[in-house]
Protein backbone atom coordinates (compact mmCIF):
# COMPACT_ATOMS: atom_id res chain seq x y z
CA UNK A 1 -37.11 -18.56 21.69
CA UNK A 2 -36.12 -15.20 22.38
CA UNK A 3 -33.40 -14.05 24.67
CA UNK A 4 -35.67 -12.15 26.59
CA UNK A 5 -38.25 -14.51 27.30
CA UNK A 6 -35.39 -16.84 29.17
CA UNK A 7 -34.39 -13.88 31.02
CA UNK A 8 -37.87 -13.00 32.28
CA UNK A 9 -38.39 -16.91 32.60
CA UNK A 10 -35.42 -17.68 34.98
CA UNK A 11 -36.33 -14.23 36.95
CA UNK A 12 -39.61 -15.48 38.01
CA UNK A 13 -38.77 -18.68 38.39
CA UNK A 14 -35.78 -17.83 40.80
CA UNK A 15 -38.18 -15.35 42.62
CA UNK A 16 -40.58 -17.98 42.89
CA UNK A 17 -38.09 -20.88 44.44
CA UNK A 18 -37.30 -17.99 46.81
CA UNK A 19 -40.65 -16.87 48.37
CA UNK A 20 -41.19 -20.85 48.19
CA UNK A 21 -38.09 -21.22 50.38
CA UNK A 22 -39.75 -19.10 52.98
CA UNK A 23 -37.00 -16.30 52.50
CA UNK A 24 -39.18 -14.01 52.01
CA UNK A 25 -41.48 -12.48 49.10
CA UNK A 26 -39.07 -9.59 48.66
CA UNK A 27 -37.54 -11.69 45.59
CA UNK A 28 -40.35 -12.12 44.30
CA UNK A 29 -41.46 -8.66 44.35
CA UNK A 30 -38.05 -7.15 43.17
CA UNK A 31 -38.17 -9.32 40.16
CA UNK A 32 -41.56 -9.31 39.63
CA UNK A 33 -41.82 -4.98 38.50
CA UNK A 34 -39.04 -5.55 36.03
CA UNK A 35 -39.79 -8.53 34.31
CA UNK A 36 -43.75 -7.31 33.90
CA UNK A 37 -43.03 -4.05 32.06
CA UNK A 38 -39.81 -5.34 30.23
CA UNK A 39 -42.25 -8.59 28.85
CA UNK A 40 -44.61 -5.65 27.94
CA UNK A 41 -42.47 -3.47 26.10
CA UNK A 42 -40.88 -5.77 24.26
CA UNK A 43 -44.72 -7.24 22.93
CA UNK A 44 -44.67 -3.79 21.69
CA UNK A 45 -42.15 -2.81 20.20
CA UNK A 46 -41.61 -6.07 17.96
CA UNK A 47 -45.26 -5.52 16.83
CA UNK A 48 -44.42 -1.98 15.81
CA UNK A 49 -41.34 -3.06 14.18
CA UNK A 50 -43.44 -5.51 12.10
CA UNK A 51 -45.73 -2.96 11.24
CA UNK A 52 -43.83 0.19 10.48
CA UNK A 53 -40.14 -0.31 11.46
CA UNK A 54 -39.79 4.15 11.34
CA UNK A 55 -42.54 4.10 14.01
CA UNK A 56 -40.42 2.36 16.77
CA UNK A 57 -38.34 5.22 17.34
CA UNK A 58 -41.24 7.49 18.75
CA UNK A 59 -42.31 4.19 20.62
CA UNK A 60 -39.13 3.85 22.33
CA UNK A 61 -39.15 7.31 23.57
CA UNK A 62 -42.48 7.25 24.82
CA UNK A 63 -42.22 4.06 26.48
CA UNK A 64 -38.60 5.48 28.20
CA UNK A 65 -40.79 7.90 30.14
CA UNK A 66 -44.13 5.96 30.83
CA UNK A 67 -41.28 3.15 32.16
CA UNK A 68 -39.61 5.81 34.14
CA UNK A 69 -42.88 6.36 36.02
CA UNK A 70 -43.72 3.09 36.02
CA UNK A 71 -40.53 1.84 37.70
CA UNK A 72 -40.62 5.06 40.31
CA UNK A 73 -44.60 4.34 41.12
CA UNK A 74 -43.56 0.53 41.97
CA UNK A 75 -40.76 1.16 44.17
CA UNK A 76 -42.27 3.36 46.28
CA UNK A 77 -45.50 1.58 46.54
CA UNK A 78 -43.53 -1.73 47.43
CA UNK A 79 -41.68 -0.01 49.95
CA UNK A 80 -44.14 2.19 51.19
CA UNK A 81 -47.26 -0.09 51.30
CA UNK A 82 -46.13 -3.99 51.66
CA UNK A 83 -43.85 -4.65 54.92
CA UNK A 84 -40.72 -5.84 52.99
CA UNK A 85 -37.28 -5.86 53.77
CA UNK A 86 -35.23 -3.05 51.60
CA UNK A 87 -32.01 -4.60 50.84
CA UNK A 88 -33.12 -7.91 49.18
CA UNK A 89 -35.92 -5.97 47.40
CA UNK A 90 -33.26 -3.81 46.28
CA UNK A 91 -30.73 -5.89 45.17
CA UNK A 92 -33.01 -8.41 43.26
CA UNK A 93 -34.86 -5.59 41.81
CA UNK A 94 -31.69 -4.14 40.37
CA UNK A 95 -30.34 -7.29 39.07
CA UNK A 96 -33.79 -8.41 37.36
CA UNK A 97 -34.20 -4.84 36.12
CA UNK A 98 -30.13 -4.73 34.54
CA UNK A 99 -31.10 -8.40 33.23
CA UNK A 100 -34.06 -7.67 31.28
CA UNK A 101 -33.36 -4.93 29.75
CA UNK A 102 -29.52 -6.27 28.41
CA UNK A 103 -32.03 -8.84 27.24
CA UNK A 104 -33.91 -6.59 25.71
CA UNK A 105 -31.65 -4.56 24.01
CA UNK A 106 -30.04 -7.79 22.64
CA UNK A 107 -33.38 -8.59 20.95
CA UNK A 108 -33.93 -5.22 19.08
CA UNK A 109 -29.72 -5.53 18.20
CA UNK A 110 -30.49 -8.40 16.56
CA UNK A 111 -34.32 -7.75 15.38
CA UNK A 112 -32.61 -4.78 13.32
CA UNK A 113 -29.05 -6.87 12.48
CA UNK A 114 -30.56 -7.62 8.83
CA UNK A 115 -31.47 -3.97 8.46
CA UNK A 116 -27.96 -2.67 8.90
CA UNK A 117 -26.27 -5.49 7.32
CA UNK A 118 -24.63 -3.88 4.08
């Protein structure tokens, strides 16, 4: 199974065991955004690659600004609309979001390895 899919696995499920624990859906929330669109992306971009490998590049800068949005939208809408608490959103937001997307770029390092391989 693929790195990423463990990474977005154990982010739920830790967000999950948290709201469960009655600390607070904050967790849940912060890991939620990050695993969503990272699970997304990476649907996409290994299709492309199996497709037409030269068409990933355009994909990846694309999806670097639609995420950009994304990820600016969410945040503001979780902070501005639901009645969470900043700092645990915050932190577990920036730890999911640093997660996935090491994951992620793991994946496409070594999706491509046999490419570069000489």
């Amino acid at each position: 199974m693929h790195a990423l899919w463990w990474v977005i696995g154990v982010a739920v499920a830790t967000g999950v065991a948290v709201a469960m624990l009655g600390r607070g859906y904050e967790v849940l929330l912060g890991v939620a955004g990050p695993a969503v669109v990272a699970g997304a992306s990476w649907v996409l971009m290994a299709r492309t690659w199996a497709r037409d490998p030269v068409a990933l590049l355009p994909l990846l800068l694309r999806a670097f600004a639609v995420k950009a949005l994304i990820f600016i939208g969410y945040v503001a809408l979780v902070a501005g609309v639901f009645d969470v608490r900043l700092t645990p959103f915050a932190i577990s937001f920036t730890v999911a979001f640093l997660a996935t997307y090491l994951a992620e770029a793991y994946g496409l390092w070594r999706m491509m390895a046999p490419v570069f391989k000489n």
